[in-house]
PDB file of N, CA and C in Angstrom:
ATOM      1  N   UNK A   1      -5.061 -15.221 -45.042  1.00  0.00           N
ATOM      2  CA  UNK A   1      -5.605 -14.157 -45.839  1.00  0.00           C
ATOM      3  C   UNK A   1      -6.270 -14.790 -47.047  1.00  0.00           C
ATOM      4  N   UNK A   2      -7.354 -14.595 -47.036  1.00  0.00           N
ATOM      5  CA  UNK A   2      -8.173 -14.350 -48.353  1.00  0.00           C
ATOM      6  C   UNK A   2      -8.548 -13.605 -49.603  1.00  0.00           C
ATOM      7  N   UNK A   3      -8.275 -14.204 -50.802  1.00  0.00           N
ATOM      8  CA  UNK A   3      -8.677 -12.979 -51.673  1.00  0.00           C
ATOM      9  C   UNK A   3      -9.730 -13.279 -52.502  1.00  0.00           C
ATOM     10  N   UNK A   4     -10.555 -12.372 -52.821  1.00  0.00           N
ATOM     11  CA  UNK A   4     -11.690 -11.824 -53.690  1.00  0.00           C
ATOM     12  C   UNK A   4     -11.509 -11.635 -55.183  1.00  0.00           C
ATOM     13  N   UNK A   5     -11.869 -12.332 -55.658  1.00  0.00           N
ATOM     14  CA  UNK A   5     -11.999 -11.686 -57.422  1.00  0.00           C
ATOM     15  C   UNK A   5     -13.266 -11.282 -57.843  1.00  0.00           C
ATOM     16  N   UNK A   6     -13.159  -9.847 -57.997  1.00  0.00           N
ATOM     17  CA  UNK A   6     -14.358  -8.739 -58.203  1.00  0.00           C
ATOM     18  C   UNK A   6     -14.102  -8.175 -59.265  1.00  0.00           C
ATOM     19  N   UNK A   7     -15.077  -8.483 -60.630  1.00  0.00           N
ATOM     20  CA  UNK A   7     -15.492  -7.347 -61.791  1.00  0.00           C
ATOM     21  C   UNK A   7     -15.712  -6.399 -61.967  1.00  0.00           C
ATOM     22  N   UNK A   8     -14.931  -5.473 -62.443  1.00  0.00           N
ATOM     23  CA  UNK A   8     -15.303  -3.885 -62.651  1.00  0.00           C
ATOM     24  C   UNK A   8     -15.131  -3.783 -63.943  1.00  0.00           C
ATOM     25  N   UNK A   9     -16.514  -4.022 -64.699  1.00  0.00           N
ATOM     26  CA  UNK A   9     -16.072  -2.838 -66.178  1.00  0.00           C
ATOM     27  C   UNK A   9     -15.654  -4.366 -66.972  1.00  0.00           C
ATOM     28  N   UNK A  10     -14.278  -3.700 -67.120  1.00  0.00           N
ATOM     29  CA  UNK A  10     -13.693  -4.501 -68.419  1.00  0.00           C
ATOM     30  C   UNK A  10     -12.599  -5.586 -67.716  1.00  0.00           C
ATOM     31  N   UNK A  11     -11.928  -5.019 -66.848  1.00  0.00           N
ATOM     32  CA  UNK A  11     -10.969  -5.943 -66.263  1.00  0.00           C
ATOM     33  C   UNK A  11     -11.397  -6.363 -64.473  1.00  0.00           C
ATOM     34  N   UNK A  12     -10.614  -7.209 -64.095  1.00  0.00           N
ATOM     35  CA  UNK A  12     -10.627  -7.413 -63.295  1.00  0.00           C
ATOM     36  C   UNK A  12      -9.565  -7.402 -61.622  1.00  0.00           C
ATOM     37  N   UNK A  13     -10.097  -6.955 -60.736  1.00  0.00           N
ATOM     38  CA  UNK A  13      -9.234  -7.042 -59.736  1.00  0.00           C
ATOM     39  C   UNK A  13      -8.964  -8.160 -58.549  1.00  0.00           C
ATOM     40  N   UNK A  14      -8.216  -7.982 -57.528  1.00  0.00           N
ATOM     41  CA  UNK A  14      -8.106  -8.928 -56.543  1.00  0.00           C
ATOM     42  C   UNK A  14      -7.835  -7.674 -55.467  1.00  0.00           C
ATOM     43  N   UNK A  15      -9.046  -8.010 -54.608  1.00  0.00           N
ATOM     44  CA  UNK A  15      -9.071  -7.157 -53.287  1.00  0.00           C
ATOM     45  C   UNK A  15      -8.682  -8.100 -51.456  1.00  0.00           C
ATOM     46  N   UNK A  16      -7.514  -7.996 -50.999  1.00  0.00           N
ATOM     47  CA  UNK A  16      -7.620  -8.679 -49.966  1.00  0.00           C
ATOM     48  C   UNK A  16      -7.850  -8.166 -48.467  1.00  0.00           C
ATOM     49  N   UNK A  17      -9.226  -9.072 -48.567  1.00  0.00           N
ATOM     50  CA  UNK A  17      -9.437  -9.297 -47.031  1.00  0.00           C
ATOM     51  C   UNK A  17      -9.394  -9.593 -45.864  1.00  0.00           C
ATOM     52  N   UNK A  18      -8.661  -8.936 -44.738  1.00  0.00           N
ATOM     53  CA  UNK A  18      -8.260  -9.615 -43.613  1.00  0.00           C
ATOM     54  C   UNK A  18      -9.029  -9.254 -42.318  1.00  0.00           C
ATOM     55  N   UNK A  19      -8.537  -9.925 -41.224  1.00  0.00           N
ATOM     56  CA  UNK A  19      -9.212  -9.671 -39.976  1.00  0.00           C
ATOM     57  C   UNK A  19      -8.347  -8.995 -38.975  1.00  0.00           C
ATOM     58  N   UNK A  20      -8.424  -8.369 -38.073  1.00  0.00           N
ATOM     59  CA  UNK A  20      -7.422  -8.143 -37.254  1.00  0.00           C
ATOM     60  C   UNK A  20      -7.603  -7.464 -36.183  1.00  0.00           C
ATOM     61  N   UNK A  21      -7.213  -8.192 -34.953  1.00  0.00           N
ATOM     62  CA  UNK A  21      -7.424  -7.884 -33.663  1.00  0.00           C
ATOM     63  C   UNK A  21      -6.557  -7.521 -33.054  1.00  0.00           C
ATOM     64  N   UNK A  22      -6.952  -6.263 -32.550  1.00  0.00           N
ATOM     65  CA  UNK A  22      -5.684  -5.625 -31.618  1.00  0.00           C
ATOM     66  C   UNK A  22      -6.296  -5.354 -30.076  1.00  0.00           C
ATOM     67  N   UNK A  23      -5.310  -5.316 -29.320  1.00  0.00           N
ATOM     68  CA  UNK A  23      -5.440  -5.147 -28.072  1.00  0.00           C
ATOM     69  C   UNK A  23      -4.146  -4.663 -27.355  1.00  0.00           C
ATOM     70  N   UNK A  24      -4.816  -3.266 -26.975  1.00  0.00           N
ATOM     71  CA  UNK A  24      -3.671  -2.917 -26.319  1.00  0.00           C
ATOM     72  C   UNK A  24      -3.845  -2.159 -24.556  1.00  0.00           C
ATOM     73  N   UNK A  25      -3.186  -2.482 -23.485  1.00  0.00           N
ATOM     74  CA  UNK A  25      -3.291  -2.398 -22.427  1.00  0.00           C
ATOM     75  C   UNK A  25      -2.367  -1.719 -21.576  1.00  0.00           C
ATOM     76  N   UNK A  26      -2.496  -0.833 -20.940  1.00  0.00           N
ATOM     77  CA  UNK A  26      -1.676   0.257 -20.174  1.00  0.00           C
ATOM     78  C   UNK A  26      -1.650   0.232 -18.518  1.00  0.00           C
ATOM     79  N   UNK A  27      -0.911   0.353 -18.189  1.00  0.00           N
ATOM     80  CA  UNK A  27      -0.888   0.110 -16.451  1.00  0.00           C
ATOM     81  C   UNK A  27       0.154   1.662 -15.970  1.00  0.00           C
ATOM     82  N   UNK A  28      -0.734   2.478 -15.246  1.00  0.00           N
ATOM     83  CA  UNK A  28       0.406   3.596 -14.390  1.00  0.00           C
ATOM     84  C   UNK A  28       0.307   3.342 -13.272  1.00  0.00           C
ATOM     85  N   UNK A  29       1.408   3.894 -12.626  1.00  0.00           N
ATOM     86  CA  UNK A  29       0.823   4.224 -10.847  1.00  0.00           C
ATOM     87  C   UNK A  29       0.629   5.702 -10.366  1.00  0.00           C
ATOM     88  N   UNK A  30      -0.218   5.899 -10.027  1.00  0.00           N
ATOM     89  CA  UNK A  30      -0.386   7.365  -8.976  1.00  0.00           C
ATOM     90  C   UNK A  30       0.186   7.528  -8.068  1.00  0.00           C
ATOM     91  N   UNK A  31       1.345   8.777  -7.955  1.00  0.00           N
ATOM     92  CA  UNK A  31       1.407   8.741  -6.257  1.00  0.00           C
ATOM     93  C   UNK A  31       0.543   9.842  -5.573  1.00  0.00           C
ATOM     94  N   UNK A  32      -0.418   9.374  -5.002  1.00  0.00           N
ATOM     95  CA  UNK A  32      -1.210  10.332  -4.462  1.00  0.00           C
ATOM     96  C   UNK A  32      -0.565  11.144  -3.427  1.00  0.00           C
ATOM     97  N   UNK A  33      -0.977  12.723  -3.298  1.00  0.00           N
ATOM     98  CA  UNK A  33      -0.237  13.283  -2.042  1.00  0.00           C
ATOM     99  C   UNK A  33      -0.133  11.574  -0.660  1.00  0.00           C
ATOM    100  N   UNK A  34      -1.202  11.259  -0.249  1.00  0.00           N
ATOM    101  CA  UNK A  34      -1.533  10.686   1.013  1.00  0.00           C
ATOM    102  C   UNK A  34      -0.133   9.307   0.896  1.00  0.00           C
ATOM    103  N   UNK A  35      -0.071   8.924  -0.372  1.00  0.00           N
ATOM    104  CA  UNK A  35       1.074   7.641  -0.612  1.00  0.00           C
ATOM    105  C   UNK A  35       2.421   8.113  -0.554  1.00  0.00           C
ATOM    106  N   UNK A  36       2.395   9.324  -0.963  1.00  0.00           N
ATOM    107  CA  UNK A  36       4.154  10.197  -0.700  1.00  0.00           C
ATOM    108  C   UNK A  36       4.397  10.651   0.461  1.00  0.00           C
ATOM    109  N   UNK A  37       2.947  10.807   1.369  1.00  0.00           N
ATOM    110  CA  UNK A  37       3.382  10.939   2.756  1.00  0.00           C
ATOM    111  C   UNK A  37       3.672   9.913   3.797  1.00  0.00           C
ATOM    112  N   UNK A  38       3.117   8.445   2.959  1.00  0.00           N
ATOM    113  CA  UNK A  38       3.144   7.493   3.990  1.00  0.00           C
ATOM    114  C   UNK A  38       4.246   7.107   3.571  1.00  0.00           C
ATOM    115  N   UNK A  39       4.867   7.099   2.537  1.00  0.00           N
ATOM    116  CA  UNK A  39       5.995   6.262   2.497  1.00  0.00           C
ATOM    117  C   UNK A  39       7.450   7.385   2.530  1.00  0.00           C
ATOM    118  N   UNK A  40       7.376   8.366   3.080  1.00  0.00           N
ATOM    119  CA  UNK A  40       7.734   9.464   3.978  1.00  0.00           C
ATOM    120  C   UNK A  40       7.981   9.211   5.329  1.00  0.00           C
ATOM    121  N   UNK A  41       6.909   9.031   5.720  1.00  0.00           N
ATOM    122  CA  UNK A  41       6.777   8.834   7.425  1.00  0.00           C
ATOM    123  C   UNK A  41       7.907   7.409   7.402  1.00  0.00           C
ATOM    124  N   UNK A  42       7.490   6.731   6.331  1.00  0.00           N
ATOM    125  CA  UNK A  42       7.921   4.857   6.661  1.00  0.00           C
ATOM    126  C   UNK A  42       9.614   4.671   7.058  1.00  0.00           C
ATOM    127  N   UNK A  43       9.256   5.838   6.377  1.00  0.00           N
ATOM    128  CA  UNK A  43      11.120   5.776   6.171  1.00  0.00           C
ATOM    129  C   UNK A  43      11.858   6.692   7.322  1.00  0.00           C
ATOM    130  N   UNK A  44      11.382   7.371   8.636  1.00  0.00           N
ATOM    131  CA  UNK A  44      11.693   8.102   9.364  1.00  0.00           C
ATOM    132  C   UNK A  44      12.031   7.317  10.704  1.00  0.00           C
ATOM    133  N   UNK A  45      13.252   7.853  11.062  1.00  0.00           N
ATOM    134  CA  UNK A  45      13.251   7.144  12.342  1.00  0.00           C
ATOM    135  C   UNK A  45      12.136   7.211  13.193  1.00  0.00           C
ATOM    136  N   UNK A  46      12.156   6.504  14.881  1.00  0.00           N
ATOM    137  CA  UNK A  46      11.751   7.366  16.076  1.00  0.00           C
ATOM    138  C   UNK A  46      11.481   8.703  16.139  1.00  0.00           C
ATOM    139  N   UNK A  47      12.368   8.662  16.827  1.00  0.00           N
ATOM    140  CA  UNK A  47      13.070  10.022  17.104  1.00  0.00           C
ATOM    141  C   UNK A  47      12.908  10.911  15.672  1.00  0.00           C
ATOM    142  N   UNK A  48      12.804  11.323  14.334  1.00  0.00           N
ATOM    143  CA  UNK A  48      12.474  12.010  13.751  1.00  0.00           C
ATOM    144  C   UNK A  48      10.998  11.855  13.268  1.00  0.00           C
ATOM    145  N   UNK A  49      10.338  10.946  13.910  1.00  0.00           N
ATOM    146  CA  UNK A  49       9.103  10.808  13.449  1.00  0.00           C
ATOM    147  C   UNK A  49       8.166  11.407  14.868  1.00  0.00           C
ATOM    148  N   UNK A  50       8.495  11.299  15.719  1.00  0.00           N
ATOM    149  CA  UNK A  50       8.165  12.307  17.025  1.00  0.00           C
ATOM    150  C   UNK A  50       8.260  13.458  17.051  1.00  0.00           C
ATOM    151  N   UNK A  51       9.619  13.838  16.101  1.00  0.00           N
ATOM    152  CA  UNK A  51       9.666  15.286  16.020  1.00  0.00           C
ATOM    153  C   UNK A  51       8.456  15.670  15.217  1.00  0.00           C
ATOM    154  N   UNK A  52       8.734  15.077  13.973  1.00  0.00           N
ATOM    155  CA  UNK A  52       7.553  15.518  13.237  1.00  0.00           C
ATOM    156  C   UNK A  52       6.288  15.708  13.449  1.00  0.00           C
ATOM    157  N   UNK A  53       5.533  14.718  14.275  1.00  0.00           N
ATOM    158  CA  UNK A  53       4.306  14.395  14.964  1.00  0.00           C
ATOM    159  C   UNK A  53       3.989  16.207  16.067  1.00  0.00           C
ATOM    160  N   UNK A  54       5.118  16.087  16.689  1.00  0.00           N
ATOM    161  CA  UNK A  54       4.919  17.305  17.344  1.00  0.00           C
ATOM    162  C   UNK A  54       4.989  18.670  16.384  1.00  0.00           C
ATOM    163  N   UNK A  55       5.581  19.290  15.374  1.00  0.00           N
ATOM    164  CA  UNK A  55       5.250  19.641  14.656  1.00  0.00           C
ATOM    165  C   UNK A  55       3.946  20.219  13.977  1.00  0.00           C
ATOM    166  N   UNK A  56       3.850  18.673  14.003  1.00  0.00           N
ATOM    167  CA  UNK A  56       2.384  19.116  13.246  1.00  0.00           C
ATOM    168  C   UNK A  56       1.531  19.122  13.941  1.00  0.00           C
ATOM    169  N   UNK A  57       1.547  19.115  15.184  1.00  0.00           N
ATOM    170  CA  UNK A  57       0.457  19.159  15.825  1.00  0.00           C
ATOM    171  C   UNK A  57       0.914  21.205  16.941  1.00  0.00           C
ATOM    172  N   UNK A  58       1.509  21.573  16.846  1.00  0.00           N
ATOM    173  CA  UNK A  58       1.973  22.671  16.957  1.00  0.00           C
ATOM    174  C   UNK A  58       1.333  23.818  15.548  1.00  0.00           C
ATOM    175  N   UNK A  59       1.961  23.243  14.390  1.00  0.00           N
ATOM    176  CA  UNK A  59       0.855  23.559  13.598  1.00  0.00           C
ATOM    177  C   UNK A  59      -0.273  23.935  13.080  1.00  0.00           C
ATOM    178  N   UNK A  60      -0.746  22.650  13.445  1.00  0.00           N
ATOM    179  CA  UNK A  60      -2.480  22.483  12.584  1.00  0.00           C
ATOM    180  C   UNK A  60      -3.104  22.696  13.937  1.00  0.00           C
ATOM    181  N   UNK A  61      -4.266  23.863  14.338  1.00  0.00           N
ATOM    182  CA  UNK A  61      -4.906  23.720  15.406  1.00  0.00           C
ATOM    183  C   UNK A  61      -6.143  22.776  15.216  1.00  0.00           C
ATOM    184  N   UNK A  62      -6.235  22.032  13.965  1.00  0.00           N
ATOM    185  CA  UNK A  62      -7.630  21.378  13.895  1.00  0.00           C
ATOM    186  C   UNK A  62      -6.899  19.948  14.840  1.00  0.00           C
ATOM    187  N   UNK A  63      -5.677  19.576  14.895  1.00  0.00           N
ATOM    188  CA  UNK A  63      -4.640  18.478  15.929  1.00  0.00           C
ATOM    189  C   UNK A  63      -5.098  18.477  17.342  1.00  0.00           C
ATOM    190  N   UNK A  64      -5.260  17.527  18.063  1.00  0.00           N
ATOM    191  CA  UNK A  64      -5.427  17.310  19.223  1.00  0.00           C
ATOM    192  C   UNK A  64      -4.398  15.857  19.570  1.00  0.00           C
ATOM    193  N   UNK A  65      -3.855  16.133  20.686  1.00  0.00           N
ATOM    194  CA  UNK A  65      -3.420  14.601  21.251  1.00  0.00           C
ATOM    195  C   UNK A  65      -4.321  13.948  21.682  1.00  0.00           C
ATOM    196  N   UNK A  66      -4.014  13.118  21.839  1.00  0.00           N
ATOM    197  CA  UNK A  66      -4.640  11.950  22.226  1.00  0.00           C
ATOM    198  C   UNK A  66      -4.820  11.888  23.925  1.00  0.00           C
ATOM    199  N   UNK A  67      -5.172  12.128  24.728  1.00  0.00           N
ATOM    200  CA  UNK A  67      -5.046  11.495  25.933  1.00  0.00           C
ATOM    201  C   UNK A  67      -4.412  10.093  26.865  1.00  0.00           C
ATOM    202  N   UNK A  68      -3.706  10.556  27.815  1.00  0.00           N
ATOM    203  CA  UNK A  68      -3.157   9.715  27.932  1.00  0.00           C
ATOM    204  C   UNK A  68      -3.930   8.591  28.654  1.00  0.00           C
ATOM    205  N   UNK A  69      -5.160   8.497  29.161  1.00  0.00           N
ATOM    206  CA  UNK A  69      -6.726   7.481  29.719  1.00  0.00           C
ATOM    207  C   UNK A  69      -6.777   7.316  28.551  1.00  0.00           C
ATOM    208  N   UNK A  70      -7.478   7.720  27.696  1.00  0.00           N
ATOM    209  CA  UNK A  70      -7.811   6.752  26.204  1.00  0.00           C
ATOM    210  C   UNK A  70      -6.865   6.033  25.847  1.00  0.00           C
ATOM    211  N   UNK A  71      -5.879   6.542  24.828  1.00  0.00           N
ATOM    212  CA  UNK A  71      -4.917   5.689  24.987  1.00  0.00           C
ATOM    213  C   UNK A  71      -4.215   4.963  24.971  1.00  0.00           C
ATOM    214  N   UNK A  72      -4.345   5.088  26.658  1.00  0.00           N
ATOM    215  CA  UNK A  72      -3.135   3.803  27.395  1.00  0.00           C
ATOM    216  C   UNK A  72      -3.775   2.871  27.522  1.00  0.00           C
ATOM    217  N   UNK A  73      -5.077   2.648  27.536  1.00  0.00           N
ATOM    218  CA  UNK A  73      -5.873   1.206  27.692  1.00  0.00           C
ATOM    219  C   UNK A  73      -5.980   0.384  26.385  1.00  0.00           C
ATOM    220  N   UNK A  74      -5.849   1.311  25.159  1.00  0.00           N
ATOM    221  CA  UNK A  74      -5.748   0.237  24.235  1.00  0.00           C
ATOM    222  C   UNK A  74      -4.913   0.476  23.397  1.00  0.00           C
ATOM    223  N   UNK A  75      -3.868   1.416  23.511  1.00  0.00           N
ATOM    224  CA  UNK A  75      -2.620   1.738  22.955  1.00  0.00           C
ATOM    225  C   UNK A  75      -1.511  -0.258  22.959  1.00  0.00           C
ATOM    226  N   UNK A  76      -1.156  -0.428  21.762  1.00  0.00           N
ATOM    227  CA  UNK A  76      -0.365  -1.886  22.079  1.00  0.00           C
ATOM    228  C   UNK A  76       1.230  -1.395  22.861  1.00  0.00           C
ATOM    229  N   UNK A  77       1.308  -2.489  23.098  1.00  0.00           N
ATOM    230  CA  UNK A  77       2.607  -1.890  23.765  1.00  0.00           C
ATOM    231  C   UNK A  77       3.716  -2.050  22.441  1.00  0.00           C
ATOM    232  N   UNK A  78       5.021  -2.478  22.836  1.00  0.00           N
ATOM    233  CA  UNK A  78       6.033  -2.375  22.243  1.00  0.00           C
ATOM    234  C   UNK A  78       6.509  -3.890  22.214  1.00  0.00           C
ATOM    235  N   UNK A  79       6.774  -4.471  20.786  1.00  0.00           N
ATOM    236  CA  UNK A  79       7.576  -5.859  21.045  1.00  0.00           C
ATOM    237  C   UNK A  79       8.425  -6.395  22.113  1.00  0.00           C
ATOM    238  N   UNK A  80       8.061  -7.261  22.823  1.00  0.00           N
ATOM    239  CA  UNK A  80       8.974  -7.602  24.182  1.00  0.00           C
ATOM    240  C   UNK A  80       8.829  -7.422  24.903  1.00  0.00           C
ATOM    241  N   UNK A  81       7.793  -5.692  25.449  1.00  0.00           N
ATOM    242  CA  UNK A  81       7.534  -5.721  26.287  1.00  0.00           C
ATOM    243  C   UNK A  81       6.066  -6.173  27.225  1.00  0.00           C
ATOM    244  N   UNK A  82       6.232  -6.438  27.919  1.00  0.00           N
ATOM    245  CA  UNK A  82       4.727  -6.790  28.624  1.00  0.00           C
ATOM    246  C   UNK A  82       4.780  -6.426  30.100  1.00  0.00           C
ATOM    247  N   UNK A  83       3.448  -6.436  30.103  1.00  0.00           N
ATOM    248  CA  UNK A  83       2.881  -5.792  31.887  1.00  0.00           C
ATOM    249  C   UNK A  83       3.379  -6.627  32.521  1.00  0.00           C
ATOM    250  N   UNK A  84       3.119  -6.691  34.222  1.00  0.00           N
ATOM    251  CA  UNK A  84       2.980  -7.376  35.040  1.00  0.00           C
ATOM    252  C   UNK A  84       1.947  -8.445  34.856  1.00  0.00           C
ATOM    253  N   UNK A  85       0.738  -7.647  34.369  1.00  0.00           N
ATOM    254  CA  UNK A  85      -0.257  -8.788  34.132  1.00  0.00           C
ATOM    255  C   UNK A  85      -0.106  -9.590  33.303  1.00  0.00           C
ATOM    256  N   UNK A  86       0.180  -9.307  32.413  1.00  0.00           N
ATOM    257  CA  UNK A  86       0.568 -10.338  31.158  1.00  0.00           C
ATOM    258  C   UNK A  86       1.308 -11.547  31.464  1.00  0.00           C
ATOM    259  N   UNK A  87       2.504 -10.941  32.188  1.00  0.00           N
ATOM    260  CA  UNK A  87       3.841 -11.686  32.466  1.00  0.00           C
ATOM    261  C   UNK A  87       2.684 -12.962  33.378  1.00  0.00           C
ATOM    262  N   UNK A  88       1.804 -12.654  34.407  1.00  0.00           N
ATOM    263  CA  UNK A  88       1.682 -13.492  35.506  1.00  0.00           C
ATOM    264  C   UNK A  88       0.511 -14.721  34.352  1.00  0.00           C
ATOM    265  N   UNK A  89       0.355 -14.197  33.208  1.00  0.00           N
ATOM    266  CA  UNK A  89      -0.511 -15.053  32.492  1.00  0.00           C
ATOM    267  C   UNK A  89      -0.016 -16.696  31.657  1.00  0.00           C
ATOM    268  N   UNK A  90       0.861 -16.256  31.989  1.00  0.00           N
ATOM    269  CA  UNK A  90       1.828 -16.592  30.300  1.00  0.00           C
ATOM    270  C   UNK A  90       2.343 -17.747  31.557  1.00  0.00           C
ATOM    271  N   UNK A  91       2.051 -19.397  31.122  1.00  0.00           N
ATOM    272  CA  UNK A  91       2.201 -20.738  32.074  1.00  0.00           C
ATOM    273  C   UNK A  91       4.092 -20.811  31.758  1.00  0.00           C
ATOM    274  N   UNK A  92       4.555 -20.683  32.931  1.00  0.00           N
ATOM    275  CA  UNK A  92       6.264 -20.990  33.312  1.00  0.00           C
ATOM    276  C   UNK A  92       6.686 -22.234  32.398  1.00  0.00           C
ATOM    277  N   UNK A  93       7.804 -22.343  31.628  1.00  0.00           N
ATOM    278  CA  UNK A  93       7.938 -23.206  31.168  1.00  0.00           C
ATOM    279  C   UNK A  93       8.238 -24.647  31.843  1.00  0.00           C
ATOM    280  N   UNK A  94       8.448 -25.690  32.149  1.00  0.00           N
ATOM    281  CA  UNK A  94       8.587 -27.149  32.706  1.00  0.00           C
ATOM    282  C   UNK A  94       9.901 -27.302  32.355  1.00  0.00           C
ATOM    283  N   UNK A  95      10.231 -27.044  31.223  1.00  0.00           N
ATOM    284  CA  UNK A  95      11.425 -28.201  30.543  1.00  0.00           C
ATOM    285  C   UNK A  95      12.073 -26.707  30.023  1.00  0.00           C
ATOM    286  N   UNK A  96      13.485 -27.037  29.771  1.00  0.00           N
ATOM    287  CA  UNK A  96      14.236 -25.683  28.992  1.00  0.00           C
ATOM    288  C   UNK A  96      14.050 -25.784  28.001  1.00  0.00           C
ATOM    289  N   UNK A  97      14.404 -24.577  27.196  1.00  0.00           N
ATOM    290  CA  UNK A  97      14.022 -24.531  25.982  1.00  0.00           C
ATOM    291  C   UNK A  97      15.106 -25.828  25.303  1.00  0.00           C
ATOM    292  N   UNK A  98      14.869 -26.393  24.119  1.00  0.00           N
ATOM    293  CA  UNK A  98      15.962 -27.075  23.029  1.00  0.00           C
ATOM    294  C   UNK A  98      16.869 -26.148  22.512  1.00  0.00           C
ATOM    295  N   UNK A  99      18.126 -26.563  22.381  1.00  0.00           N
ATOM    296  CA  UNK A  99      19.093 -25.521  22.165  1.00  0.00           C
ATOM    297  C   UNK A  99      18.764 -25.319  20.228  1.00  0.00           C
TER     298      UNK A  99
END
């Protein structure tokens, strides 16, 4: 801090001058309807998340299923499981696995 000696009149004063930088910064979160529903669904079993699915599609007539030709051709399957075709892809192992 710096000070000034400035004449007025008859006497004199001392006026001090400073600098000062502020910064201040705020962070919220939104939960948007669409984020309270996904992390809704996330948390639902199977089985209560099927229910639901049917539901809403009982519901909302703007809902359509899906077909089961569309689909099933590029629907993924399920961890672990695989086709026939798959299975005949996948080279037999030689050696056992290392324990």
């Amino acid at each position: 801090m710096s000070k000034t000696r400035a004449n007025f009149g008859n006497g004199s004063c001392f006026m001090a001058l400073t600098q000062r930088l502020e910064f201040r910064h705020s962070q919220s979160l939104v939960m948007s309807p669409q984020l309270m529903q996904a992390i809704k669904l996330l948390q639902l079993s199977n089985l209560d998340l099927t229910r639901f699915v049917e539901e809403e599609l009982e519901c909302n007539p703007l809902l359509e299923r899906a077909s089961d030709d569309a689909a099933g051709a590029d629907a993924p399957t399920e961890v672990g499981q695989f086709s026939a075709e798959e299975m005949a892809e996948v080279p037999a192992r030689t050696s056992p696995m290392p324990p």
